[in-house]
Protein backbone atom coordinates (compact mmCIF):
# COMPACT_ATOMS: atom_id res chain seq x y z
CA UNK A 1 24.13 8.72 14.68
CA UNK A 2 23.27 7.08 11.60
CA UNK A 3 24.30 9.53 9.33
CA UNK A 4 27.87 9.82 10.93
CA UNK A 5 28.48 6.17 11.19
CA UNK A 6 27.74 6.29 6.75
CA UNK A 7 30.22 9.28 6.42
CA UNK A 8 32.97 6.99 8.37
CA UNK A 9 31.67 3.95 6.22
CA UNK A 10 32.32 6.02 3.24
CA UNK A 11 35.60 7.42 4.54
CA UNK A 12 37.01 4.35 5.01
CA UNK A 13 35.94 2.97 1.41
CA UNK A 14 37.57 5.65 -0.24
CA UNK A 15 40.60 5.22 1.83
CA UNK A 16 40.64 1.71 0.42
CA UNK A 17 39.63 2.40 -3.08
CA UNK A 18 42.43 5.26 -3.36
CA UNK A 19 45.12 2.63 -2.10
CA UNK A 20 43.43 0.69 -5.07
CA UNK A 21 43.23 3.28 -7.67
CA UNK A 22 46.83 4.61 -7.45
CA UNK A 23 49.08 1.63 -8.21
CA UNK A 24 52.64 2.48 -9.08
CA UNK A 25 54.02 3.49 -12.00
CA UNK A 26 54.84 0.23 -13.18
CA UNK A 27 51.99 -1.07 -12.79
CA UNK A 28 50.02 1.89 -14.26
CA UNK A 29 49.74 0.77 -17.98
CA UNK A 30 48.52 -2.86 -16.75
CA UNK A 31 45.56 -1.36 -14.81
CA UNK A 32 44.27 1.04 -16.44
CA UNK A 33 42.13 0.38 -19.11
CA UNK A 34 40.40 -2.41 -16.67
CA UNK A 35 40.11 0.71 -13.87
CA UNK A 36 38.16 2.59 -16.58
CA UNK A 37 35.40 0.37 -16.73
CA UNK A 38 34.82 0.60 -12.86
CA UNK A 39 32.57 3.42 -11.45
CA UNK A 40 34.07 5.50 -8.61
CA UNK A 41 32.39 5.59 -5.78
CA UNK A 42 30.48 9.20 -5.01
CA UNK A 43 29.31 9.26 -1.44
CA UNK A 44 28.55 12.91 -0.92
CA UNK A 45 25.58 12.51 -3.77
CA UNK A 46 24.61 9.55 -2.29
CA UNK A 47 24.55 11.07 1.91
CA UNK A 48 22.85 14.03 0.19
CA UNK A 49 19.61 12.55 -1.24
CA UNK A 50 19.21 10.27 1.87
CA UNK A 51 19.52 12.89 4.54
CA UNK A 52 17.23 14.65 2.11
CA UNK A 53 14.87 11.64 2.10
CA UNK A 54 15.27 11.55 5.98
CA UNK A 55 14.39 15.16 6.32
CA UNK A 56 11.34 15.32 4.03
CA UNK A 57 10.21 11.76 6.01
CA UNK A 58 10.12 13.75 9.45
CA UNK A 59 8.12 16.39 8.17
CA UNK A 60 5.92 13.67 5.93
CA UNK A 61 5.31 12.58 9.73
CA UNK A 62 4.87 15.45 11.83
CA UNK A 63 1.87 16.58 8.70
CA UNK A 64 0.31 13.16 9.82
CA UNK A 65 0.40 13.70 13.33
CA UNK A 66 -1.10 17.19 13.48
CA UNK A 67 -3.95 17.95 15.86
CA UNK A 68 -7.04 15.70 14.85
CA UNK A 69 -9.44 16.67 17.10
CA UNK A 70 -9.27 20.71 14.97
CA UNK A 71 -11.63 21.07 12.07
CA UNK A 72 -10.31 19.70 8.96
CA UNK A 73 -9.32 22.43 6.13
CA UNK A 74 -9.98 21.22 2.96
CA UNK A 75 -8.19 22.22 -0.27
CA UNK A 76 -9.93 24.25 -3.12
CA UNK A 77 -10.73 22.51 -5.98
CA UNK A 78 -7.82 24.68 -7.79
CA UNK A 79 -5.16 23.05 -5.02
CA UNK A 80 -6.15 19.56 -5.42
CA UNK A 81 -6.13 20.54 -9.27
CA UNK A 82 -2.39 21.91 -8.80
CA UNK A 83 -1.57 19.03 -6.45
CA UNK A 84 -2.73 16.64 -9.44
CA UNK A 85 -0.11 18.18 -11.81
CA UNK A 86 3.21 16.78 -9.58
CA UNK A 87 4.47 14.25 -11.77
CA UNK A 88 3.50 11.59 -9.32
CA UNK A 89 3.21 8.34 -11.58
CA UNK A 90 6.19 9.14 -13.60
CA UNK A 91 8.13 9.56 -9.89
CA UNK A 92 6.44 6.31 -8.92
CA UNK A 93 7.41 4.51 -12.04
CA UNK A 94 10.80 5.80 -11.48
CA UNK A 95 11.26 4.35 -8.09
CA UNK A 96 9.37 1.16 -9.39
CA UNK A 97 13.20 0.78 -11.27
CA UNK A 98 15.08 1.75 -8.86
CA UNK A 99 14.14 -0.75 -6.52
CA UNK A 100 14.58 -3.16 -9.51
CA UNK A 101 18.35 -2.61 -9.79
CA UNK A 102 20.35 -4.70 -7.67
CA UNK A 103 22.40 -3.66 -4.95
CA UNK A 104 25.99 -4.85 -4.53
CA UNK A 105 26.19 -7.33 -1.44
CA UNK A 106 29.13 -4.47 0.72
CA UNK A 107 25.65 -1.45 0.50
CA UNK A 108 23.19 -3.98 1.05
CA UNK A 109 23.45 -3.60 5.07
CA UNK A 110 24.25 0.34 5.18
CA UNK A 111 21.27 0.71 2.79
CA UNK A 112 18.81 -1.17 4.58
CA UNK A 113 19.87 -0.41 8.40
CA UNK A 114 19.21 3.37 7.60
CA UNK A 115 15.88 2.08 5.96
CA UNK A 116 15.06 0.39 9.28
CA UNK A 117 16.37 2.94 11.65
CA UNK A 118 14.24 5.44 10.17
CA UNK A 119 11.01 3.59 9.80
CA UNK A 120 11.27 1.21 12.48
CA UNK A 121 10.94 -1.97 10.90
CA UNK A 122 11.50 -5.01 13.07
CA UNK A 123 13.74 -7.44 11.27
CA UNK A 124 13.26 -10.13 14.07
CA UNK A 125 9.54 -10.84 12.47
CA UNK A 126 11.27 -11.38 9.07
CA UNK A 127 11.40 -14.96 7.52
CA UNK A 128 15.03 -13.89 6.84
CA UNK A 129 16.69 -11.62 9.24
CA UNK A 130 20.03 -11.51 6.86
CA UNK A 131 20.24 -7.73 5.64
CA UNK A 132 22.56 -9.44 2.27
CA UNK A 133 20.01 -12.11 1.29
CA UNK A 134 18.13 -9.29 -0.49
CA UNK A 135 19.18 -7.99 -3.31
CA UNK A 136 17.31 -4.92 -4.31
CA UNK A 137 14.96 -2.52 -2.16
CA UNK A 138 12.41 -4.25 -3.84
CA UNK A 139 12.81 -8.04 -2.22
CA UNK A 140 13.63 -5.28 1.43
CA UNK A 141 9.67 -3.74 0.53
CA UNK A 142 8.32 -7.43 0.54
CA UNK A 143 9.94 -9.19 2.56
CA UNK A 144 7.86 -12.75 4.09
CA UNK A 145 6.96 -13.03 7.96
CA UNK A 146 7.99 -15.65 10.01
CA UNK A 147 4.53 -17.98 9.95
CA UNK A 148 3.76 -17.71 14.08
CA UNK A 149 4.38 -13.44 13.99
CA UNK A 150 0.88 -13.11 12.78
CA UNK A 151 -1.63 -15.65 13.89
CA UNK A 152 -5.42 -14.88 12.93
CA UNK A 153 -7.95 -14.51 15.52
CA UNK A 154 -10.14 -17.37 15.14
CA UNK A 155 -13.12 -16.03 17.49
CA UNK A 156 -13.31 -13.03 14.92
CA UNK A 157 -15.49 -13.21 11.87
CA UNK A 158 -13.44 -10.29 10.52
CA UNK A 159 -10.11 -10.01 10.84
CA UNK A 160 -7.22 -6.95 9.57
CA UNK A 161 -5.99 -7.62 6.60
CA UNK A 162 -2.64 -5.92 7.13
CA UNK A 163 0.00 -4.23 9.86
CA UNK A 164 -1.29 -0.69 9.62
CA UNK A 165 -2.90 1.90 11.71
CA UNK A 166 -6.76 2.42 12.01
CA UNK A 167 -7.86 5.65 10.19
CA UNK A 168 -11.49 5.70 10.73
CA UNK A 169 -14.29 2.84 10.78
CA UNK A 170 -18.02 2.70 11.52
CA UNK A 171 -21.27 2.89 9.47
CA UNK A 172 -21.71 3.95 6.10
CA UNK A 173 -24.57 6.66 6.52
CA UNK A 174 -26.28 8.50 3.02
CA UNK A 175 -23.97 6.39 0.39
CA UNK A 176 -21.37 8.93 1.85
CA UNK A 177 -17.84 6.91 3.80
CA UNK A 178 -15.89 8.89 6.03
CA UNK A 179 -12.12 8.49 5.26
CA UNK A 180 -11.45 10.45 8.68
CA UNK A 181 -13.35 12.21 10.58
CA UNK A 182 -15.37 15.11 9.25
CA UNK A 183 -14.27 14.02 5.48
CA UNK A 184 -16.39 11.85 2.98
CA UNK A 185 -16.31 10.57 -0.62
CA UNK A 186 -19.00 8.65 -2.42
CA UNK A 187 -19.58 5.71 -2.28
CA UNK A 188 -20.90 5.07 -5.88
CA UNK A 189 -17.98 7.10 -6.99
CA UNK A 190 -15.19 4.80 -5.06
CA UNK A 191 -16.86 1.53 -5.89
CA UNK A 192 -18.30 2.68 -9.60
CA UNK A 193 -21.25 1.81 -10.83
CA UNK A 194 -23.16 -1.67 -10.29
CA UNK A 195 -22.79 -4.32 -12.86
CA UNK A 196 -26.35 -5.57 -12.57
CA UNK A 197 -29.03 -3.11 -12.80
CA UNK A 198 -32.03 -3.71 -11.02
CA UNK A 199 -35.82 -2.68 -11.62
CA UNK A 200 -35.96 -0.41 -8.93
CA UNK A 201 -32.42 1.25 -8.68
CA UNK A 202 -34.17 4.92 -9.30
CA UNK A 203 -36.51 4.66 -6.37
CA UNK A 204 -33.46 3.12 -3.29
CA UNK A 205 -29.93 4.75 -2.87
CA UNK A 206 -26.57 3.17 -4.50
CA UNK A 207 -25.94 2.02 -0.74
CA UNK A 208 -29.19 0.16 -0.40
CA UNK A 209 -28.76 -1.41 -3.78
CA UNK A 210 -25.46 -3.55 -2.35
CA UNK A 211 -27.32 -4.50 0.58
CA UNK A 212 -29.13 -8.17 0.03
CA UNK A 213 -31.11 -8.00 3.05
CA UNK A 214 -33.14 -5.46 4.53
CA UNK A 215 -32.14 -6.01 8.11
CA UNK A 216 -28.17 -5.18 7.50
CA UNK A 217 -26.16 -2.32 7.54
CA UNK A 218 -23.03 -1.46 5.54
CA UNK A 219 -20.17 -1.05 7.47
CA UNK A 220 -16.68 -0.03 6.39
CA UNK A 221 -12.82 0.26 8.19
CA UNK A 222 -9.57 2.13 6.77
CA UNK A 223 -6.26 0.90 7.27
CA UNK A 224 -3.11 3.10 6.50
CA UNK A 225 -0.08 0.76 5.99
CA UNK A 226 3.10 3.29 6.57
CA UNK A 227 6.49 3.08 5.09
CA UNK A 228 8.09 0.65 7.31
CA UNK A 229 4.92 -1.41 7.95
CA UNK A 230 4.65 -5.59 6.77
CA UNK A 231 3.49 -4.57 2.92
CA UNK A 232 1.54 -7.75 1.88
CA UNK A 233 -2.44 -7.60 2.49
CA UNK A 234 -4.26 -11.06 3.60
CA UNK A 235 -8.00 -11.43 3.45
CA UNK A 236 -9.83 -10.95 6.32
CA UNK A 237 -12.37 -13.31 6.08
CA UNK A 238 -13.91 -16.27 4.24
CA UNK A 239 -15.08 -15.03 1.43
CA UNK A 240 -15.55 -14.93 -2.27
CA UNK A 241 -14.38 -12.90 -4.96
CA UNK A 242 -16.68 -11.83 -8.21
CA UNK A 243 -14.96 -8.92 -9.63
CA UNK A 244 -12.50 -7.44 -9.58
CA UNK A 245 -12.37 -3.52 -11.15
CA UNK A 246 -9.19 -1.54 -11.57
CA UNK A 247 -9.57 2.38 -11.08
CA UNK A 248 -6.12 4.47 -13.17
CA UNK A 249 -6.16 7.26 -11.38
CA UNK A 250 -3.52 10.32 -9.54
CA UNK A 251 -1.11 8.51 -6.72
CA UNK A 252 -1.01 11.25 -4.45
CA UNK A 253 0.14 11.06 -0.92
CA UNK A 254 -2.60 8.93 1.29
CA UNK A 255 -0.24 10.13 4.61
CA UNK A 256 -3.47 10.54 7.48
CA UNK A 257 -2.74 14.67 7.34
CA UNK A 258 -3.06 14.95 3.44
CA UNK A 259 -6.29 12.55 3.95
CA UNK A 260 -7.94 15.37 6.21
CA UNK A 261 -7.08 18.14 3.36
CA UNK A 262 -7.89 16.46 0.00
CA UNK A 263 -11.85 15.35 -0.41
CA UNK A 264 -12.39 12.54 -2.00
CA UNK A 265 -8.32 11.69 -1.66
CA UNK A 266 -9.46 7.74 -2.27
CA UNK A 267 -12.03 8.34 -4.76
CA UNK A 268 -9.14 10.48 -7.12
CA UNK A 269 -6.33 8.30 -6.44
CA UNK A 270 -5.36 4.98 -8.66
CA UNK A 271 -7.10 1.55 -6.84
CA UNK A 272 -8.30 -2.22 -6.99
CA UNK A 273 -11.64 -2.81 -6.56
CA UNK A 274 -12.04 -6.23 -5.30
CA UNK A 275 -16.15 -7.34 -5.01
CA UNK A 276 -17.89 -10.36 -4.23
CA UNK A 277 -20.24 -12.18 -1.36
CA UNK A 278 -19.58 -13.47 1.97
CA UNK A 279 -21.48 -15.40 4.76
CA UNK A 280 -23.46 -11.78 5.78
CA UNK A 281 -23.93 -10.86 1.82
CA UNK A 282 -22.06 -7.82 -0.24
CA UNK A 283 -17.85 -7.59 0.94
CA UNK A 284 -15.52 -5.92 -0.80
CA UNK A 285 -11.33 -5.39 -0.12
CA UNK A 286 -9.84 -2.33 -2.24
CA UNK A 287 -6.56 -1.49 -2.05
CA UNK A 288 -5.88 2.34 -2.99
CA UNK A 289 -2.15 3.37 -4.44
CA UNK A 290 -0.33 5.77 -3.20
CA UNK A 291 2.99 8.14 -4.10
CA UNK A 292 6.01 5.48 -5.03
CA UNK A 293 3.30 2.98 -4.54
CA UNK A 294 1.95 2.44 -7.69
CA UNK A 295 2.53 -1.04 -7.64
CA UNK A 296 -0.46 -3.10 -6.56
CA UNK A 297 -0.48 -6.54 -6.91
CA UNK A 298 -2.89 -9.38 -6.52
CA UNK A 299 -1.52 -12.52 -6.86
CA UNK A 300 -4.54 -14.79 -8.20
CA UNK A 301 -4.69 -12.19 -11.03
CA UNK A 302 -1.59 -12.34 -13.21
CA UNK A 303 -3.38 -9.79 -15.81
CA UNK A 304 -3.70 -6.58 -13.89
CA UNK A 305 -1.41 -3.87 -14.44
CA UNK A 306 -1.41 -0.72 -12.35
CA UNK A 307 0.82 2.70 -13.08
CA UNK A 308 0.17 2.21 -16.90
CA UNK A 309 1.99 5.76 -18.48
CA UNK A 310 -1.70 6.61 -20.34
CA UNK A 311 -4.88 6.20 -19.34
CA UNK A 312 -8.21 7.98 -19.82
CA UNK A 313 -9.65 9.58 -16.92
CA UNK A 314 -12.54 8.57 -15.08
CA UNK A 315 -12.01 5.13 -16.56
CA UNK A 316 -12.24 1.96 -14.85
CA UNK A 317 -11.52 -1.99 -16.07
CA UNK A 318 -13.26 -4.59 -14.94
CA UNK A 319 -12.48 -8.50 -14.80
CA UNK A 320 -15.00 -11.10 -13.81
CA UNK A 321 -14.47 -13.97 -11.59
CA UNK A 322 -17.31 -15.81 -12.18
CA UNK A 323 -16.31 -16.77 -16.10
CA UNK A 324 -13.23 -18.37 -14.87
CA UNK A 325 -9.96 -18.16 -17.30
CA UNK A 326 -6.89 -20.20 -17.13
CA UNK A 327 -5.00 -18.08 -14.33
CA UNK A 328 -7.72 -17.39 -12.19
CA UNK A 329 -7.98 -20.56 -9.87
CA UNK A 330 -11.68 -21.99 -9.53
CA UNK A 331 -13.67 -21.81 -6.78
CA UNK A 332 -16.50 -24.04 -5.47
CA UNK A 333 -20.01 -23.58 -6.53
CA UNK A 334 -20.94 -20.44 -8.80
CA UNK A 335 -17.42 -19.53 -9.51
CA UNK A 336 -15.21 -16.71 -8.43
CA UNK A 337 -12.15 -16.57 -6.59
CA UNK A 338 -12.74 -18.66 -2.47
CA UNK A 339 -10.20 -16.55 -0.09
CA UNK A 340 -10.08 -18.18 3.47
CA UNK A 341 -9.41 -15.56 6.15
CA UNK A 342 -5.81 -14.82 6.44
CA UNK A 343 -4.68 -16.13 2.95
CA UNK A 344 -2.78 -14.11 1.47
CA UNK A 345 -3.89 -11.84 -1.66
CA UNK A 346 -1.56 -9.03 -2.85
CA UNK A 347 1.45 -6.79 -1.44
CA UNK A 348 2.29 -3.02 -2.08
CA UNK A 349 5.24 -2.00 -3.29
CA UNK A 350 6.19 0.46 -0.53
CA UNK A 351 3.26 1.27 2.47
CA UNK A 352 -0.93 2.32 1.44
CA UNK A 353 -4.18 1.68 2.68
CA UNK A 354 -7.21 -0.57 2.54
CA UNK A 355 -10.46 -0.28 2.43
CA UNK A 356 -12.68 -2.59 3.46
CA UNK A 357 -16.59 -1.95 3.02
CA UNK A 358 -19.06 -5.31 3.77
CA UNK A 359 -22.44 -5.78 4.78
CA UNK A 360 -23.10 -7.48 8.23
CA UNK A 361 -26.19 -7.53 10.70
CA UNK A 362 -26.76 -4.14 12.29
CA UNK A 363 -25.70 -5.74 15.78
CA UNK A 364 -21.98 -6.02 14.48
CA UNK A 365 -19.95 -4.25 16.45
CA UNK A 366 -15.82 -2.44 16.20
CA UNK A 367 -13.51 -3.53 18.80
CA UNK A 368 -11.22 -0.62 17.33
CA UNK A 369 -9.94 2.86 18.67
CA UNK A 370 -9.94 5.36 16.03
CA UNK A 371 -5.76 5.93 14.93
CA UNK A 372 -4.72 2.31 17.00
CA UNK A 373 -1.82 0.24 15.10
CA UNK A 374 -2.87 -3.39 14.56
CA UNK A 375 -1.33 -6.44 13.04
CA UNK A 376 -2.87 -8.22 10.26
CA UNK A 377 -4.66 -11.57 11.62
CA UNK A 378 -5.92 -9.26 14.52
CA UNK A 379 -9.86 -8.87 15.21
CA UNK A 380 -11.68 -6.23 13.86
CA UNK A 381 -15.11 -6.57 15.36
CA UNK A 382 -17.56 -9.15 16.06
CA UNK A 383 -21.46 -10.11 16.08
């Protein structure tokens, strides 16, 4: 329906445009050296690449929604290796632009309304519902919420920190973190190594060295945030940020079907580490890039730059809170970066997923269903 309602947009427009771009003779000469400098319109291109899009988004889908209760097959070491070779940063970087470039006000709505049909977005929750008021697919990608869309569960200690859907969540077992069922990564190799060594790091696991107290677990939740999901993250609790450590890495697909194939999909993939304290001891937020998402922005951190064209692999930067520069607004007490829960912290550029991994008392308990959608602002669990 959408599709055919373009075509007759486009039919029309060159109806116009041809009643424009033929004047008559005598007026001819006047015209057209001004005529040159205007670009004619080409619609078939233009139909082409989005039905392409479209097509290539229904399969993206139907790879997601395969059965999860089967086995997972894993790729070989020599397909992730191939799979790391698709030009994914340059295409990112690429669409990065594109959604730069502004749109003229008359594609605006056609643009966007296919954008919405296809991914469902609900424009009523928008701050501004007007399809012209933004001018590139970039403002469309981050668009604000209306303030009383999300409110933020105030009888939850933790709370989502984006509109997403629940991958997997539960206890962090062996330093190993499920991220879905039957698949792990490390947890020393997502989070990197510790900053402060201790005496006895040979003889206790990397897990048990983030752990202050002896009587708490370390729990973890993963939140995929889709295409037409709300694309800013919030905190989800009152905490404290000390560090923050920047993984370049691949931006392959993080869809819930290429997370059951690829081992170690979050550990390979380009991310922000974000580490500190709160009231129950070691928290951290990460949010993990994605295809056409290499974007991530915090916005208390005006240095970090993600989707750099070089970069050495394995590497990882790291910027402390604690030493507080001129952009990085103070906090009470030791220093760092205070976060209240539901303030916001950073957007995506397109749709990705979270990671949250914290330490809490080994009571704490999910009041989650593996693969539900949920709102940021909306419990997680409780003590």
């Amino acid at each position: 329906m959408m599709m055919a309602v373009a075509v007759r947009l486009w039919s029309g427009a060159l109806k116009i445009s041809s009643r424009v771009l033929l004047p008559s003779c005598s007026q001819h000469r006047s015209l057209s050296t001004g005529l040159r400098l205007l670009p004619r319109p080409r619609p078939f291109p233009l139909l082409i690449v989005t039905g392409g899009c479209y097509l290539g988004y229904q399969q993206y889908k139907r790879w997601g929604q395969q059965d999860k209760e089967a086995a997972p097959h894993l790729a070989t070491p020599t397909q992730v290796a191939l799979y790391r070779t698709v030009p994914t940063r340059l295409v990112s970087r690429t669409w990065g632009r594109l959604n730069r470039l502004d749109l003229p006000t008359w594609l605006r709505k056609p643009i966007y309304s296919l954008y919405i049909w296809t991914f469902g977005v609900n424009m009523q929750e928008a701050a501004v519902e007007d399809l012209h008021h933004y001018k590139n697919l970039g403002e469309f990608f981050r668009r604000r919420l209306k303030p009383a869309v999300r409110p933020v569960c105030a009888a939850s200690c933790l709370t989502s920190p984006a509109d997403g859907k629940i991958l997997h969540f539960g206890r962090v077992k062996n330093s190993e973190v499920e991220q879905v069922k039957g698949v792990t990564y490390s947890l020393e190799n997502f989070l990197g190594p510790q900053t402060k060594q201790s005496k006895d790091l040979s003889s206790s696991s990397f897990q048990d060295h983030l752990l202050l107290s002896p009587d708490s677990d370390l729990f973890h939740v993963v939140v995929y945030l889709a295409p037409g999901d709300y694309h800013c993250f919030h905190s989800p609790t009152d905490w404290k940020v000390e560090l923050r450590r920047h993984f370049p890495g691949s931006l392959m697909s993080v869809n819930p079907g290429v997370a059951r194939w690829v081992k170690e999909l979050f550990c390979l993939n380009e991310r922000v580490v974000l580490r500190g304290q709160w009231q129950h001891g070691f928290f951290s937020l990460t949010a993990v890039g994605a295809t056409n998402v290499g974007s991530i922005r915090v916005y208390f951190d005006q240095e970090l730059r993600t989707n750099t064209p070089r970069y050495s692999k394995g590497s990882f930067h790291d910027r402390s809170y604690v030493a507080m520069g001129d952009q990085v607004k103070p906090a009470a007490g030791e220093g760092g970066v205070a976060l209240h829960k539901g303030e916001p912290v950073g957007e995506f550029n397109l749709g990705s997923t979270i990671v949250l991994l914290f330490e809490a008392p080994r009571d704490f308990t999910f009041s989650l269903q593996p693969g539900q959608r949920i709102r940021m602002g909306e419990g997680l669990g409780s003590l």
